[in-house]
Protein backbone atom coordinates (compact mmCIF):
# COMPACT_ATOMS: atom_id res chain seq x y z
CA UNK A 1 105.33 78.89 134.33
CA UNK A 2 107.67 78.20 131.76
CA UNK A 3 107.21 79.19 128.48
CA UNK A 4 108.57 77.82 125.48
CA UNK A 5 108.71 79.75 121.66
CA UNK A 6 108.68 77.62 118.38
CA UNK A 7 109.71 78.86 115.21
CA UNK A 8 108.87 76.02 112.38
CA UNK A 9 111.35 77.04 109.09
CA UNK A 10 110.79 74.22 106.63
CA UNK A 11 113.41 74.38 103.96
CA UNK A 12 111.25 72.75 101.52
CA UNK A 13 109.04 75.37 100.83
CA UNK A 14 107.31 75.10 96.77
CA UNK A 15 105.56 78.64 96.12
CA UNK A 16 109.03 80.50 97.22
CA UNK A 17 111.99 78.97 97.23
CA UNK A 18 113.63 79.63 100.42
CA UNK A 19 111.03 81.66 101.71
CA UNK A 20 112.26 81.43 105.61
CA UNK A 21 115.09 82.94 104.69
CA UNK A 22 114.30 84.93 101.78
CA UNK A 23 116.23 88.65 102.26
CA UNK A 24 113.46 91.67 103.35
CA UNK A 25 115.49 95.12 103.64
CA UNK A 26 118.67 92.92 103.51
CA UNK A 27 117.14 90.63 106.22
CA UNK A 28 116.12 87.48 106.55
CA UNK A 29 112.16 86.43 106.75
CA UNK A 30 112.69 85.20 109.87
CA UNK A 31 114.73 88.18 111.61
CA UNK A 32 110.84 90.09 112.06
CA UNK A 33 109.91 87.10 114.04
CA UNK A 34 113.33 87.57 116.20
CA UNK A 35 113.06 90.85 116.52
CA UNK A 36 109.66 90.55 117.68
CA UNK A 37 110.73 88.30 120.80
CA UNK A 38 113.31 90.41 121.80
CA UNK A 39 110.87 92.23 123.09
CA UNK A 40 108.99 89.65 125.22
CA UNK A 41 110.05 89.20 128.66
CA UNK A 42 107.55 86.28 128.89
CA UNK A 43 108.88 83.53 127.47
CA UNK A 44 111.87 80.92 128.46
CA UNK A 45 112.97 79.34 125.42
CA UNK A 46 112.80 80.20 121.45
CA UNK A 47 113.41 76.67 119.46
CA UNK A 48 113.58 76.68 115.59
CA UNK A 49 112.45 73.37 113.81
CA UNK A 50 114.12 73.16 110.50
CA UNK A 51 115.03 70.24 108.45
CA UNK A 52 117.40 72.85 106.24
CA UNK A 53 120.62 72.71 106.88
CA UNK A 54 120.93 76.01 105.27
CA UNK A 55 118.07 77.11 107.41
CA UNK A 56 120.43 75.71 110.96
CA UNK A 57 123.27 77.51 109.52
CA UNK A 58 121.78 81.43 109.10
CA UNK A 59 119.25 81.12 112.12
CA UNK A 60 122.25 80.76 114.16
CA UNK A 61 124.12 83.42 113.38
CA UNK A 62 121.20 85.74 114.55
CA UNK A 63 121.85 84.31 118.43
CA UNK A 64 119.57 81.14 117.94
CA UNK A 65 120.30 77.92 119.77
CA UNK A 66 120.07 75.09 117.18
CA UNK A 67 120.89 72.32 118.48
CA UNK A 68 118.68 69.49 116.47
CA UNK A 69 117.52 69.02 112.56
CA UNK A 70 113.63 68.22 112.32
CA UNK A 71 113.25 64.90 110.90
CA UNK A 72 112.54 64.05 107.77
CA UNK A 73 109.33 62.17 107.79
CA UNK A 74 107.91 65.44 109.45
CA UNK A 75 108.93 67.72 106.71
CA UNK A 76 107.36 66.66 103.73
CA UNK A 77 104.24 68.42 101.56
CA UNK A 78 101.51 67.24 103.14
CA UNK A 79 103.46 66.93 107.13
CA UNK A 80 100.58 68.46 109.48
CA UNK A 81 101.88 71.10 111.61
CA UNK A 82 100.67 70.36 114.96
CA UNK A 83 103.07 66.96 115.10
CA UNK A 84 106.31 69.55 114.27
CA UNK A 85 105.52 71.51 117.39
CA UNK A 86 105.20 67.94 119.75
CA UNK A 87 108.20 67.22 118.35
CA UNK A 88 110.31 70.71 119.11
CA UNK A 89 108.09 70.58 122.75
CA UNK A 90 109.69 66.93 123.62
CA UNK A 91 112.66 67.53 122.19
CA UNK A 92 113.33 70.84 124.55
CA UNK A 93 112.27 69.47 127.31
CA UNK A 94 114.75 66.78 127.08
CA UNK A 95 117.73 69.05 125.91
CA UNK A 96 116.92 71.70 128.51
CA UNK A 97 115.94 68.94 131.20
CA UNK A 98 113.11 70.68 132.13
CA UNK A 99 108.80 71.02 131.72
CA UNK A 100 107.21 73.03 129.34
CA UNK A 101 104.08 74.38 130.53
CA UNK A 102 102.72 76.51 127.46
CA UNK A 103 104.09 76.53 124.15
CA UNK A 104 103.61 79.50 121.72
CA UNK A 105 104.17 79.02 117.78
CA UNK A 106 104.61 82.08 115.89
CA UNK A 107 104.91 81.38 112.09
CA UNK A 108 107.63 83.30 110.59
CA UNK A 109 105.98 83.86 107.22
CA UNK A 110 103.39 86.45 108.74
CA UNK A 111 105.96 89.04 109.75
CA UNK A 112 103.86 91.73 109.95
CA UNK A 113 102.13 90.66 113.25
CA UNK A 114 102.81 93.59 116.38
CA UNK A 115 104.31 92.81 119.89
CA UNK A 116 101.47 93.81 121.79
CA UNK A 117 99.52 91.00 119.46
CA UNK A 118 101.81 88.29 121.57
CA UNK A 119 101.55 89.87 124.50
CA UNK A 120 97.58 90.51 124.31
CA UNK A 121 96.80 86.95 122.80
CA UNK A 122 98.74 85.36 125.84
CA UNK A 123 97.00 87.70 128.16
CA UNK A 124 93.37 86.64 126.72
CA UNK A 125 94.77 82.83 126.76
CA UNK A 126 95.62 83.13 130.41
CA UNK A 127 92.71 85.06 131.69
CA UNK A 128 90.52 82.90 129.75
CA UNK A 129 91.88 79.75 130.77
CA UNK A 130 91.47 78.72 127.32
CA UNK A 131 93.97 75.17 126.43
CA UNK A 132 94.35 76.27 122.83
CA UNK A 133 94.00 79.93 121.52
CA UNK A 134 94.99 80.80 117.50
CA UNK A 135 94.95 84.30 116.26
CA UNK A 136 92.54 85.18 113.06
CA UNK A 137 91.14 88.02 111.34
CA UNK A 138 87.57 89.02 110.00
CA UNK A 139 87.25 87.10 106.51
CA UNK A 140 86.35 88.91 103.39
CA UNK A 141 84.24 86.43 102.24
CA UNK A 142 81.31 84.79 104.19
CA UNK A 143 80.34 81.06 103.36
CA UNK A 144 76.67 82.10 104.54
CA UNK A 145 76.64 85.09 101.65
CA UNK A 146 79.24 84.46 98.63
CA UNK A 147 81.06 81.67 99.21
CA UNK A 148 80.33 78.62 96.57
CA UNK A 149 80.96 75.44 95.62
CA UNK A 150 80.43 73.22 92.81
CA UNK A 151 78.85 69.32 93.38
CA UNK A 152 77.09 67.02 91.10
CA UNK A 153 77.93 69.83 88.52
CA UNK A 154 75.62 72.45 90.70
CA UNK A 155 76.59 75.61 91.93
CA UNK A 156 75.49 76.49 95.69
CA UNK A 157 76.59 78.57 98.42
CA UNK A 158 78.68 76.64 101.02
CA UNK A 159 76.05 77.28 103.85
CA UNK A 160 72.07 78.00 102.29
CA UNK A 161 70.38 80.00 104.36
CA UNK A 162 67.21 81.63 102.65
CA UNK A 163 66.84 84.11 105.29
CA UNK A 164 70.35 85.45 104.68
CA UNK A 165 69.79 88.63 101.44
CA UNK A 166 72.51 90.44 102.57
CA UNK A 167 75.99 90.52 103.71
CA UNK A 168 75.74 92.28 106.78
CA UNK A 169 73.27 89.89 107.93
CA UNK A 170 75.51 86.98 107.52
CA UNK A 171 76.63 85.11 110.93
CA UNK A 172 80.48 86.78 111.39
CA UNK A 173 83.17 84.36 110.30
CA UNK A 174 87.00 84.16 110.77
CA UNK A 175 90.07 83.02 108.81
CA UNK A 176 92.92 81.62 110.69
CA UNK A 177 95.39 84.06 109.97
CA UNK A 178 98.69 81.74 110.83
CA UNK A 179 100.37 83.78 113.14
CA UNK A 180 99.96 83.26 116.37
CA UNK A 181 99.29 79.56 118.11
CA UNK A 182 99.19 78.79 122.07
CA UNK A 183 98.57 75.49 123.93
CA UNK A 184 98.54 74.17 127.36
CA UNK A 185 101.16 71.58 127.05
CA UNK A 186 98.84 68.41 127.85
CA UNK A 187 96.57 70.01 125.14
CA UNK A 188 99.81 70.15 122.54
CA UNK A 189 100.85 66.50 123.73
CA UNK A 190 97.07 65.00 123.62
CA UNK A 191 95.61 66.51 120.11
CA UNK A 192 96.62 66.83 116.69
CA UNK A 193 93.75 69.73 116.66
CA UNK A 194 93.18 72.96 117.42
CA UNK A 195 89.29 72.76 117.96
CA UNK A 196 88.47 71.98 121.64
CA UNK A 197 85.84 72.64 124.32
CA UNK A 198 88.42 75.50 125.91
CA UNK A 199 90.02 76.73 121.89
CA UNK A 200 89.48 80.09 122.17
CA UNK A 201 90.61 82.87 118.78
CA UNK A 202 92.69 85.99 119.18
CA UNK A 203 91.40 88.68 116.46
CA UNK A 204 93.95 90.78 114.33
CA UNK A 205 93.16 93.42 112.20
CA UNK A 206 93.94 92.61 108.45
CA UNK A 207 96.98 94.84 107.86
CA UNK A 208 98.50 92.92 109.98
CA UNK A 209 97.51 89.47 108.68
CA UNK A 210 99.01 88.59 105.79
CA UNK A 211 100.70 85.12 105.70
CA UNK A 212 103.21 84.69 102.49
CA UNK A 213 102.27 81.95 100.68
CA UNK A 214 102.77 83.48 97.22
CA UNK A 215 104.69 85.66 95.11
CA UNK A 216 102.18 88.75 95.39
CA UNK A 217 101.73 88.05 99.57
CA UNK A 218 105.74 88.49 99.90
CA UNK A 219 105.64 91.81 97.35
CA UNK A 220 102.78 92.88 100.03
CA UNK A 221 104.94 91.82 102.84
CA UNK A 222 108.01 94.11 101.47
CA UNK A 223 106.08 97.14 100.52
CA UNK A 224 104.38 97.18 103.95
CA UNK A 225 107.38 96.58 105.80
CA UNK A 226 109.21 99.35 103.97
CA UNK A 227 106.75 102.16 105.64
C-alpha cells in the first residue's frame, strides 16, 4: 500500500502568531512532527499544505518537498480541515503520478505525541479494518456529570440523566485530541466527516495530548519538551 503523510501549517494562525513555526529549543514547531517520521518506515510520502510563503520557505530547509501553496479559499478562519487534506491527497497523486491508498494527518501543533502512537494507531486502523480512525484522550469533564449549558436563560447539564449521582458512574467520554487522523482514501475523497459506520478512535494518554491553541498550551508544550 502506499502511504501518504500530511502536515497542514496554516500561516494564518490568530491565538499565536506563527505558531507552525514558532522556535521550541531553537526549533521550529514543526521539526517534532519531522523528527517523529524519521522514524517511520511506513509511509511513502510526507506533503506540507501551507498557504505561507514563509511557512514553504523554512519547511524546506528541514528536507521537505514543497512543491505547491494551499489555496487561498481553503485557508481562511472558518476553512474545515478535512477539504485541506483532499486537496494535498489529489494534489500528490497527480505530482507523484501515482495512488494513494491511506492518508495519515498528523497536526503539528500537538508535538508531544510518541512514535509508537503512529505506529500503534495504524496498526489498530489496519487490523481493524476501520476507514477512518482519530486519536483522543479520556476527557476531564463528562457531559453526563458536569458539563452545562445555558438555554432559555436555564442552566442544565448537556445530557440529564437522573440516574447518573456520580462521576464514576458517568458513560466514558473522549475528546479528540488533534493529533493523529487516518483514512482509507475513498473514505478521505467521499466525506467531509470523520463519523462513519467503520470510524474507529485511537486513545492517548493526556501527557501526551496537548494541542497548542493558546498561549499557556505552548508554555506547557516547552516546559514538557524541555524534560
Amino acid at each position: 500500500m502506499n502511504i501518504l503523510c500530511t502536515l497542514c501549517m496554516r500561516g494564518g494562525s490568530k491565538g499565536i502568531k506563527n505558531k507552525c513555526i514558532t522556535l521550541i529549543n531553537n526549533k521550529p514547531l514543526f521539526f517534532y512532527t519531522l523528527r517523529q517520521l524519521e522514524k517511520i518506515k511506513f509511509i511513502d510520502k510526507v506533503v506540507v499544505s501551507t498557504d505561507s510563503k514563509k511557512n514553504f520557505r523554512i519547511t524546506s530547509k528541514y528536507g521537505i518537498e514543497n512543491w505547491f501553496l494551499r489555496p487561498k479559499y481553503l485557508s481562511r478562519d472558518n476553512s474545515p480541515k478535512i477539504p485541506v487534506i483532499r486537496d494535498a491527497l489529489i494534489r500528490s497523486e497527480k505530482y507523484y503520478q501515482t495512488k494513494f491508498d491511506i492518508i495519515i494527518d498528523l497536526d503539528v501543533t500537538s508535538p508531544l505525541r510518541s512514535v509508537k502512537d503512529i505506529i500503534n494507531s495504524y496498526k489498530k486502523f489496519i487490523s481493524e479494518k476501520a476507514e477512518i480512525l482519530f486519536s483522543v484522550t479520556k476527557s476531564k469533564k463528562n457531559p453526563y456529570f458536569n458539563m452545562v449549558e445555558v438555554k432559555n436563560n436555564k442552566v442544565s447539564l448537556v445530557k440529564k440523566n437522573n440516574l447518573i449521582s456520580r462521576r464514576q458512574d458517568a458513560p466514558l467520554v473522549y475528546d479528540a485530541n488533534a493529533s493523529i487522523y487516518i483514512w482509507k482514501r475513498k473514505s478521505l475523497l467521499k466525506y467531509n466527516y470523520l463519523f462513519g459506520k467503520k470510524t474507529i478512535i485511537f486513545e492517548m494518554p493526556e501527557e501526551r495530548s496537548i494541542d497548542i491553541d493558546t498561549a499557556l498550551d505552548l508554555k506547557l508544550v516547552k516546559y514538557l519538551l524541555k524534560k
